[in-house]
Each structure stands twice: as C-alpha cells, then as structure tokens.
C-alpha atoms as a PDB file:
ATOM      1  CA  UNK A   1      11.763  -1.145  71.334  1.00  0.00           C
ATOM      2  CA  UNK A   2       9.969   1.795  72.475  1.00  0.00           C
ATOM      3  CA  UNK A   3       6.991   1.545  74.809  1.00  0.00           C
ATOM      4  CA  UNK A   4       3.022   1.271  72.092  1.00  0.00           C
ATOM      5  CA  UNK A   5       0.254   2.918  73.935  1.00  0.00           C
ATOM      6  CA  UNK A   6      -2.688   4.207  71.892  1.00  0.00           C
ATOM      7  CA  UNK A   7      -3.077   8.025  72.675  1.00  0.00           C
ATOM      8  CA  UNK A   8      -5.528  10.637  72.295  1.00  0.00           C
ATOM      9  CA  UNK A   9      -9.245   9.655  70.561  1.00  0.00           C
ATOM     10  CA  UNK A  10      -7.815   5.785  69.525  1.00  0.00           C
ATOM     11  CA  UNK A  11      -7.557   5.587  73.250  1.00  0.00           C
ATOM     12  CA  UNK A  12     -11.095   6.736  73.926  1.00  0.00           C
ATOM     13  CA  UNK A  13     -11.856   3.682  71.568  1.00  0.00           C
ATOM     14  CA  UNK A  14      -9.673   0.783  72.912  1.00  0.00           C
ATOM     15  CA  UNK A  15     -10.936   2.223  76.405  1.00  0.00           C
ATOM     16  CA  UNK A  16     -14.597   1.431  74.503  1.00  0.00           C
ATOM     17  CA  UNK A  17     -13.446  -1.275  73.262  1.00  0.00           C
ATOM     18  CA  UNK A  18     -12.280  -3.260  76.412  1.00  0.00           C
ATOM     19  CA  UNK A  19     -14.349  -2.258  78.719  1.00  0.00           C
ATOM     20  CA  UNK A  20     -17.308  -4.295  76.124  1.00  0.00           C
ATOM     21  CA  UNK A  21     -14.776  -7.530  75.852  1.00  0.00           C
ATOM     22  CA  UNK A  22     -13.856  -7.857  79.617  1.00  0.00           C
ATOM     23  CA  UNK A  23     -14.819 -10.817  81.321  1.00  0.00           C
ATOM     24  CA  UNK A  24     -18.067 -10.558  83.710  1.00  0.00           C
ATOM     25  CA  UNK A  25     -20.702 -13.023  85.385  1.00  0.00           C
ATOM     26  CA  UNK A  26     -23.595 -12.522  87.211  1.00  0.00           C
ATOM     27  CA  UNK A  27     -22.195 -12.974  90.204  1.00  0.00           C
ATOM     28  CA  UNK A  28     -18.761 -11.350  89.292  1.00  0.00           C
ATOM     29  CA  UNK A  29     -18.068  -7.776  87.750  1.00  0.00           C
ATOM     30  CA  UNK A  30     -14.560  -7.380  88.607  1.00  0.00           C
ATOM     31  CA  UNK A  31     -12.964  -3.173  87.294  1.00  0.00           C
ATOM     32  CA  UNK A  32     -10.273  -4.591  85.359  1.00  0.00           C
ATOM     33  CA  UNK A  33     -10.821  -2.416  82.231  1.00  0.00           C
ATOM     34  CA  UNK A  34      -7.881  -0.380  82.737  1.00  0.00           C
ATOM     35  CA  UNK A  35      -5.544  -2.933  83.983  1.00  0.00           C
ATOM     36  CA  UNK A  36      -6.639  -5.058  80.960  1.00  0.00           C
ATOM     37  CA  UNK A  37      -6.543  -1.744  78.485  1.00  0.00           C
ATOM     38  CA  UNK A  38      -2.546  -1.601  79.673  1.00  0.00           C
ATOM     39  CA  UNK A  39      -1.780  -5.343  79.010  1.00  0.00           C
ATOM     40  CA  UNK A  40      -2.969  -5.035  76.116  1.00  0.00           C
ATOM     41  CA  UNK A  41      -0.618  -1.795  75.072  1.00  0.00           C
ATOM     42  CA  UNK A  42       2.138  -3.869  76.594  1.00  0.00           C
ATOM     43  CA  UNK A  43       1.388  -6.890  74.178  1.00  0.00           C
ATOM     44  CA  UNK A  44       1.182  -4.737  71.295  1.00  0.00           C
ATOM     45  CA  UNK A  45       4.434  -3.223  72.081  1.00  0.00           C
ATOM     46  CA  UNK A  46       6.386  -6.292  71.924  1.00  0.00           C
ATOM     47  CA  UNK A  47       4.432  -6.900  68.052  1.00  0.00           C
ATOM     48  CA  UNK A  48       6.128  -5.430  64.428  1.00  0.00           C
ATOM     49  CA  UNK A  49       5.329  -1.900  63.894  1.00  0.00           C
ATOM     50  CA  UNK A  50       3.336  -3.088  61.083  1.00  0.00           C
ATOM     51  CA  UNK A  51       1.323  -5.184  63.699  1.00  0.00           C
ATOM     52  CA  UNK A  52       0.313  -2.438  65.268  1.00  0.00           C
ATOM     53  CA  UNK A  53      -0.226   0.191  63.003  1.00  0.00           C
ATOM     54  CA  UNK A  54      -2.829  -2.328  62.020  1.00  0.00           C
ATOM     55  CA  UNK A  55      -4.640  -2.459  65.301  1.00  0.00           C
ATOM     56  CA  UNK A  56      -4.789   0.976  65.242  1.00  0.00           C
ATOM     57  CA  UNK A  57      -6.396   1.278  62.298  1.00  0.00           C
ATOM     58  CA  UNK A  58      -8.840  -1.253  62.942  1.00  0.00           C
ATOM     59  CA  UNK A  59     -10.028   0.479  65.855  1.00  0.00           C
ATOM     60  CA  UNK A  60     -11.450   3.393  63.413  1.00  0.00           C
ATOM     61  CA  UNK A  61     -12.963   0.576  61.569  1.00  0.00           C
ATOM     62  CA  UNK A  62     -14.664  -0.674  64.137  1.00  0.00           C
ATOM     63  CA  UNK A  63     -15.082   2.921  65.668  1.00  0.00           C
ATOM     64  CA  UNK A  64     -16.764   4.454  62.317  1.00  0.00           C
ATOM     65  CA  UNK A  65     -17.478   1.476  60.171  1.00  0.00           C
ATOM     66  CA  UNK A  66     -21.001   0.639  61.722  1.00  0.00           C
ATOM     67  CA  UNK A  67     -22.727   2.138  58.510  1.00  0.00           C
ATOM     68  CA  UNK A  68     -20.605   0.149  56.105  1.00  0.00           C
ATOM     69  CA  UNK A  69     -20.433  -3.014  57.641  1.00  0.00           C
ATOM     70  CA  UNK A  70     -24.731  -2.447  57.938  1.00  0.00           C
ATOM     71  CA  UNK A  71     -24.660  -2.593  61.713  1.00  0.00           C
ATOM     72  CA  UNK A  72     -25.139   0.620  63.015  1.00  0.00           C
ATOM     73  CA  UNK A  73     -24.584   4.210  62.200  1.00  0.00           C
ATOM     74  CA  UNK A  74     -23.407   5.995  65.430  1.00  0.00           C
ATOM     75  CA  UNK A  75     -19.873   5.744  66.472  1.00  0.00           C
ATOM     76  CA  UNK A  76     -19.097   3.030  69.019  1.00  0.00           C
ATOM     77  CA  UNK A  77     -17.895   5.096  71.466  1.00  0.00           C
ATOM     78  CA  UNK A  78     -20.982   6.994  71.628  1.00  0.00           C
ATOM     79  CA  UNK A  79     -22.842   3.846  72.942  1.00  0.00           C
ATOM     80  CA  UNK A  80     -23.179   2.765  76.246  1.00  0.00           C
ATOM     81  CA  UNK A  81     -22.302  -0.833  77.162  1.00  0.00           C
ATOM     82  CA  UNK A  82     -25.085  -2.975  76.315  1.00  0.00           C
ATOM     83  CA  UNK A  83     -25.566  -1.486  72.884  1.00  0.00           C
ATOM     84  CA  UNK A  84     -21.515  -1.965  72.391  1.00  0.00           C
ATOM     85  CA  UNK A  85     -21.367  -5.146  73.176  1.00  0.00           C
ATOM     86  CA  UNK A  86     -24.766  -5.794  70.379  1.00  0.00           C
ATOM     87  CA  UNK A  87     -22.651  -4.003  67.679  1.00  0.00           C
ATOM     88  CA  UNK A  88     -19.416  -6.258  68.419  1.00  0.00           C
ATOM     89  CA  UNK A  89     -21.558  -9.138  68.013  1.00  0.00           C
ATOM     90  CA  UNK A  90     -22.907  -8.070  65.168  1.00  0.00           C
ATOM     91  CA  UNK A  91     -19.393  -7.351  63.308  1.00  0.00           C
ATOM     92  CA  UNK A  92     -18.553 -10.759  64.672  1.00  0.00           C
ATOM     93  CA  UNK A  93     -21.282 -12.849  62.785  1.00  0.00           C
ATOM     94  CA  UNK A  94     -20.890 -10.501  59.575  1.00  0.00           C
ATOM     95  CA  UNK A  95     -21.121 -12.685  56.101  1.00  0.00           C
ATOM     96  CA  UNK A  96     -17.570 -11.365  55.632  1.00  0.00           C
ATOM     97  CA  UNK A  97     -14.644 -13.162  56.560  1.00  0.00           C
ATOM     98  CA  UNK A  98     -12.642  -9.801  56.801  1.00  0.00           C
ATOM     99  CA  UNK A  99     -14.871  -8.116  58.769  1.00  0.00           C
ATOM    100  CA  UNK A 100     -15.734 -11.071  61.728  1.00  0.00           C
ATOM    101  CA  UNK A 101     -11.561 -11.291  61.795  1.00  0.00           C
ATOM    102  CA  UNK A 102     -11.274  -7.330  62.907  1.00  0.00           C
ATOM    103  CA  UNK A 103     -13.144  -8.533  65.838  1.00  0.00           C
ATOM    104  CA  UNK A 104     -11.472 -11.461  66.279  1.00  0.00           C
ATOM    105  CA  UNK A 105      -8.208  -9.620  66.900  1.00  0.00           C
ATOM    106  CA  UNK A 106      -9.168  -7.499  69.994  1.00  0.00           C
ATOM    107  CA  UNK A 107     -11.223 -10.163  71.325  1.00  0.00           C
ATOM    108  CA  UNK A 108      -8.283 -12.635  71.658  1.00  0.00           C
ATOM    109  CA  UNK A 109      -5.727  -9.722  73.004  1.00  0.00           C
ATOM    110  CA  UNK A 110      -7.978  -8.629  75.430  1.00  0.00           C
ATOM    111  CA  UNK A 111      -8.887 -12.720  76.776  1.00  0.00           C
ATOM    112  CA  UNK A 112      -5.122 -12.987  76.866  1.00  0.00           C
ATOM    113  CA  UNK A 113      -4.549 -10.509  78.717  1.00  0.00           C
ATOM    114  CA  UNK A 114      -7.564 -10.552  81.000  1.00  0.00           C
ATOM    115  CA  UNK A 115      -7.663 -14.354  81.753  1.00  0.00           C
ATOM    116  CA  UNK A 116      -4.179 -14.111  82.634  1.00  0.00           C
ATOM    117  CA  UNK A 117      -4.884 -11.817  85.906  1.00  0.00           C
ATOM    118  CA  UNK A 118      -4.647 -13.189  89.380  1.00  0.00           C
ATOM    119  CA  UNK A 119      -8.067 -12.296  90.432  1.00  0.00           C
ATOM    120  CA  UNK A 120      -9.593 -13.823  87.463  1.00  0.00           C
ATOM    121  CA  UNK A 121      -7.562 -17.288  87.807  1.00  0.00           C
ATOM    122  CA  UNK A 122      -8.615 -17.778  91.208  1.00  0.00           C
ATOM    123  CA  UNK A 123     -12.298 -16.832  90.686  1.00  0.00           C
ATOM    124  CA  UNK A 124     -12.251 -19.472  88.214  1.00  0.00           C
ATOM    125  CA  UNK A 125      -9.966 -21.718  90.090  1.00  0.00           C
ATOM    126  CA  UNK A 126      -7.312 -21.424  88.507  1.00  0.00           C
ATOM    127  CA  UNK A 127      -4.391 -21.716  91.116  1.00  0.00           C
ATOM    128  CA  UNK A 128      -1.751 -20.914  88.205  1.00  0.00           C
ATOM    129  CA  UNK A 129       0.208 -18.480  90.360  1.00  0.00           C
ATOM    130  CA  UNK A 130       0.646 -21.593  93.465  1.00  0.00           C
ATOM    131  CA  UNK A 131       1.477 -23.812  91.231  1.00  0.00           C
ATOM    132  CA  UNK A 132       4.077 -21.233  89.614  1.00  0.00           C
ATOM    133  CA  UNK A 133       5.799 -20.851  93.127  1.00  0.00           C
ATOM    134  CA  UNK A 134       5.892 -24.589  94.090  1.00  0.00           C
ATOM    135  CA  UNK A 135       7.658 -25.263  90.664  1.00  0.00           C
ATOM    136  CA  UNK A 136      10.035 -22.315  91.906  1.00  0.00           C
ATOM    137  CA  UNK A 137      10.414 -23.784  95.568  1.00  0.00           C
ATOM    138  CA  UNK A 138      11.244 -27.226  93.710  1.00  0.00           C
ATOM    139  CA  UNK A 139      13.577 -25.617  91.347  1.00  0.00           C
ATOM    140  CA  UNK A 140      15.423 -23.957  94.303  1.00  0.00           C
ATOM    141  CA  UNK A 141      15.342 -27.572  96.415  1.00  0.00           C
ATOM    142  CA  UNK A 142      17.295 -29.138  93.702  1.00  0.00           C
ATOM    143  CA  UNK A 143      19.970 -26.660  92.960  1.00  0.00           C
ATOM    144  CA  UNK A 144      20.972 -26.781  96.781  1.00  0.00           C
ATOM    145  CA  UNK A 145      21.001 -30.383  96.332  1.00  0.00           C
ATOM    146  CA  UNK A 146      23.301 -30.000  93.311  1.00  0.00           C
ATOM    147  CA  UNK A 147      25.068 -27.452  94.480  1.00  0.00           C
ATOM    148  CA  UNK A 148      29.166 -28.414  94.893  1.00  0.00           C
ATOM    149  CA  UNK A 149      28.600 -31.719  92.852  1.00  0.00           C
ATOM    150  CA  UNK A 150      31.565 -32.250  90.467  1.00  0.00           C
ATOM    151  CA  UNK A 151      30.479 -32.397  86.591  1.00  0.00           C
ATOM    152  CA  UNK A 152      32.140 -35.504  85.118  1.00  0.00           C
ATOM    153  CA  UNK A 153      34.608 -35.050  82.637  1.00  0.00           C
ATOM    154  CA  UNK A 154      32.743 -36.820  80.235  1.00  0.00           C
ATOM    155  CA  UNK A 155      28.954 -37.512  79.928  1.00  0.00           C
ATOM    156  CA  UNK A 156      27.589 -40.634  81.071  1.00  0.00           C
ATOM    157  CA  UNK A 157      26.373 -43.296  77.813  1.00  0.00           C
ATOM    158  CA  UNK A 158      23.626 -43.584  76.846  1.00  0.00           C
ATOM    159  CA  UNK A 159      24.092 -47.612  77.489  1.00  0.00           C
ATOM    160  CA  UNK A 160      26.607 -50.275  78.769  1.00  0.00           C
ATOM    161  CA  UNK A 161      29.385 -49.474  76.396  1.00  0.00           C
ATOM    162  CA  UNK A 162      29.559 -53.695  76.201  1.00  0.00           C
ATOM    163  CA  UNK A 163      26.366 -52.961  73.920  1.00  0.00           C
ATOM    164  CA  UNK A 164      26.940 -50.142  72.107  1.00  0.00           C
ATOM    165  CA  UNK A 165      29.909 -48.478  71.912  1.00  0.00           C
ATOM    166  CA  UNK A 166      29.230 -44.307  72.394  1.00  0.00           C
ATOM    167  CA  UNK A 167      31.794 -43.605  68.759  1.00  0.00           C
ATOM    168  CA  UNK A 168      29.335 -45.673  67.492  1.00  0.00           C
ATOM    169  CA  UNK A 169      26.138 -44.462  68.451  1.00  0.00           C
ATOM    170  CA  UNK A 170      25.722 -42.353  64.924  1.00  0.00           C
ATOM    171  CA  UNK A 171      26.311 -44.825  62.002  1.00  0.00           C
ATOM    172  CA  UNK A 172      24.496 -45.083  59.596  1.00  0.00           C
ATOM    173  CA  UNK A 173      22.911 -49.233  60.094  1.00  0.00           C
ATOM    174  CA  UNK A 174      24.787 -49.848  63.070  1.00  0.00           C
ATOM    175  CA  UNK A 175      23.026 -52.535  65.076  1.00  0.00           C
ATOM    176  CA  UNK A 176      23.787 -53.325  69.005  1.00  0.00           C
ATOM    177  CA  UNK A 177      25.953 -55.717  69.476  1.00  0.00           C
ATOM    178  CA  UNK A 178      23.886 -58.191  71.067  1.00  0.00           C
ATOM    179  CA  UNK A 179      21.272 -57.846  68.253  1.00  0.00           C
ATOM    180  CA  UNK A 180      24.237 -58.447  65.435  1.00  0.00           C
ATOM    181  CA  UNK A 181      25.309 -61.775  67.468  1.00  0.00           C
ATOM    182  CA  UNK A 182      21.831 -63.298  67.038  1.00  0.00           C
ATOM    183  CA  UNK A 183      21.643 -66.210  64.963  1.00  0.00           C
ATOM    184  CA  UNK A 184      20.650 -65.202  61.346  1.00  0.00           C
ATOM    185  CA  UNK A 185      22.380 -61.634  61.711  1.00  0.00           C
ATOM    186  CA  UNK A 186      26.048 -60.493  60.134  1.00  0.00           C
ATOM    187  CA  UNK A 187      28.721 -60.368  62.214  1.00  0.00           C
ATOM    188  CA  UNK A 188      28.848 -57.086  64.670  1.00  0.00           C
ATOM    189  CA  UNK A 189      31.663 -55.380  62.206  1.00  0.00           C
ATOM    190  CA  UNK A 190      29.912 -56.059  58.971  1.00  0.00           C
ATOM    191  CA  UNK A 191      28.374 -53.341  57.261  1.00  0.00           C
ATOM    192  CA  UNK A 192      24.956 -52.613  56.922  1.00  0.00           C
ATOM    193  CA  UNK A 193      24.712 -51.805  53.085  1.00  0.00           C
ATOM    194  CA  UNK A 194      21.680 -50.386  52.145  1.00  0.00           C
ATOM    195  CA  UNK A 195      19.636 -51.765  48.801  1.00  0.00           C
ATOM    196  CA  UNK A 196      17.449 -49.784  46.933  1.00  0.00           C
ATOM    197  CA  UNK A 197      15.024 -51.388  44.583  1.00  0.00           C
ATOM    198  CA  UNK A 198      15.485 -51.137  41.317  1.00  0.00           C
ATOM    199  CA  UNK A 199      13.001 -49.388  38.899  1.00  0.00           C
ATOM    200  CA  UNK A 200      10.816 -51.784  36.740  1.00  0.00           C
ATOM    201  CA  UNK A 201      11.516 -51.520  33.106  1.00  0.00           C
ATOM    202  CA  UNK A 202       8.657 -50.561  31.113  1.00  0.00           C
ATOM    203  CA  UNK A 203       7.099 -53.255  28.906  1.00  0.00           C
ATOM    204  CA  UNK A 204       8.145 -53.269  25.550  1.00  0.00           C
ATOM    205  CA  UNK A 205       5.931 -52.514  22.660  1.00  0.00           C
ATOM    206  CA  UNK A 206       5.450 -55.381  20.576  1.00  0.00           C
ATOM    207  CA  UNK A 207       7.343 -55.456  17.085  1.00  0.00           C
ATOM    208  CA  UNK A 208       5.540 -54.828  13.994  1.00  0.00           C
ATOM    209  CA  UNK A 209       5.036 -58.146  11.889  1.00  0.00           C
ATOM    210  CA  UNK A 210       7.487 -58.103   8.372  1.00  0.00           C
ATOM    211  CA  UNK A 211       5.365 -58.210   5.205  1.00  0.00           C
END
C-alpha cells in the first residue's frame, strides 16, 4: 500500500489542524505537532482509499465551511491558535450530528496518535514503554527455559482419562463418568436423548348446537 501524506495546501490545514488538537497543560507545552501531523499520515495510510479521500475532504470542510456551518467566515488556517481552537469547538457543539462528527474524526486520530508518544506517557505516568520491555524480558526468560524441551507426541487431557475419556470429550449429552454412576443417573453408556416439548394444541371451537 503506498505511503498517504496530505501534500500541498491540505497540508497547510492538517498542519492547522493539529497543531489546535495537540495535547498541552499549563505546566506542559511539549512541540509535538509535527511528530503527531506524521502519525497521523501513517494511520491514514494503513485506512481504505475511500477512508481517506474522506479525511481529505473534510479538511476543506472544516478549512472553508466556517460560513456555512455559522461559525466563522475566515478560513481556519488564517487564524492563529486561540481563535482555532474557538472555531473547532464551535463545529464540535453544532446542532448537527454531521457536522460535530467531522470534528470528531481528527480529534480522535490526532489523541491516538499523540497520547501514544513516549514523552506524553511518562508526563502522565504512564510507564507503558517499561512495562512493554519487562513483558519482553519475561517472554525471552521463558523461551530459554523451554528451549530443548521435547513436545509430547500427543497433548496432555484435559482430565484423568478414568473420568472422561478425551474421544469423548465432544458428544453431544455425554456426562463424566463419575456423575453418570450417581444414584438416580443412567448408566455411563446410555444415551442422553434429548426431548423437546411438544406444542400445545389449540383449543377447539365449540360445535354449533343441531336445530
């Protein structure tokens, strides 16, 4: 599949676009817009053409649609930051279903992508990436343990084959063998035979009297 990236003035918008979304706190204003303007190419890339011919297109929406949607009449790009991230806010409260979704989309590509960086998971405590290499270290731990360890022929059952015998495990009614002995059961060879109820007749409509 070949590599999406949006290219010429649709870049200038998802640029615009990102750079509003991006995650920030007061006390945290990391530069990730172009790392997070690239994952987000990337995740498009691996979407249906038809996916992403419409998140193209809705870029131009959001780009020149400020007078229709009746939030704003200059395009988005030609707004700095604060007034950006009104207008998305705007779109995203909008009495139409439609129009709050075209938000919705770039909004949950770009926290996907940008919640998913290193920096940002360990400003928030996230140790994802630690945990990620411990699993690996554990991984690697076991298959050294493993390693040169005959595979039985057959697998093990799944219990004492004095219970249950394994060709048995899949009838259809078959009871363990200990539960068939118990008093008040049929014998462990007997057949489980299935009864289903049979309708009820409708009443009859009573007979007209001779006259």
């Amino acid at each position: 599949m070949p590599t999406f990236e949006f290219r010429g003035y649709t870049r200038t918008i998802a640029r615009a676009v990102v750079d509003t979304m991006v995650p920030r706190w007061p006390d945290y204003e990391p530069d990730i817009t172009d790392q997070v303007l690239l994952r987000v190419e990337q995740t498009v890339s691996r979407q249906p053409l038809a996916v992403q011919t419409l998140v193209t297109a809705g870029l131009w929406g959001l780009e020149f649609g400020g007078p229709a949607m009746g939030v704003g009449l200059m395009p988005l790009t030609r707004l700095d930051r604060e007034a950006r991230d009104a207008r998305l806010t705007a779109i995203a409260h909008h009495p139409i279903p439609t129009v709050r979704r075209s938000v919705l989309l770039y909004q949950t590509l770009v926290n996907l992508c940008a919640y998913s960086m290193p920096e940002i998971e360990a400003f928030l405590g996230a140790h994802r990436r630690d945990w990620r290499e411990d699993r690996r270290r554990f991984r690697d731990a076991l298959l050294v343990l493993d390693e040169g360890r005959p595979l039985p022929p057959v697998p093990a059952a799944l219990a004492d084959p004095a219970i249950v015998e394994p060709a048995r495990y899949l009838e259809v009614g078959f009871r363990p063998r200990r539960e068939a002995e118990a008093p008040g059961n049929a014998p462990p060879d007997a057949p489980t035979e299935l009864v289903t109820p049979k309708p009820k007749s409708k009443p009859r409509a009573p007979r007209k009297a001779r006259t």
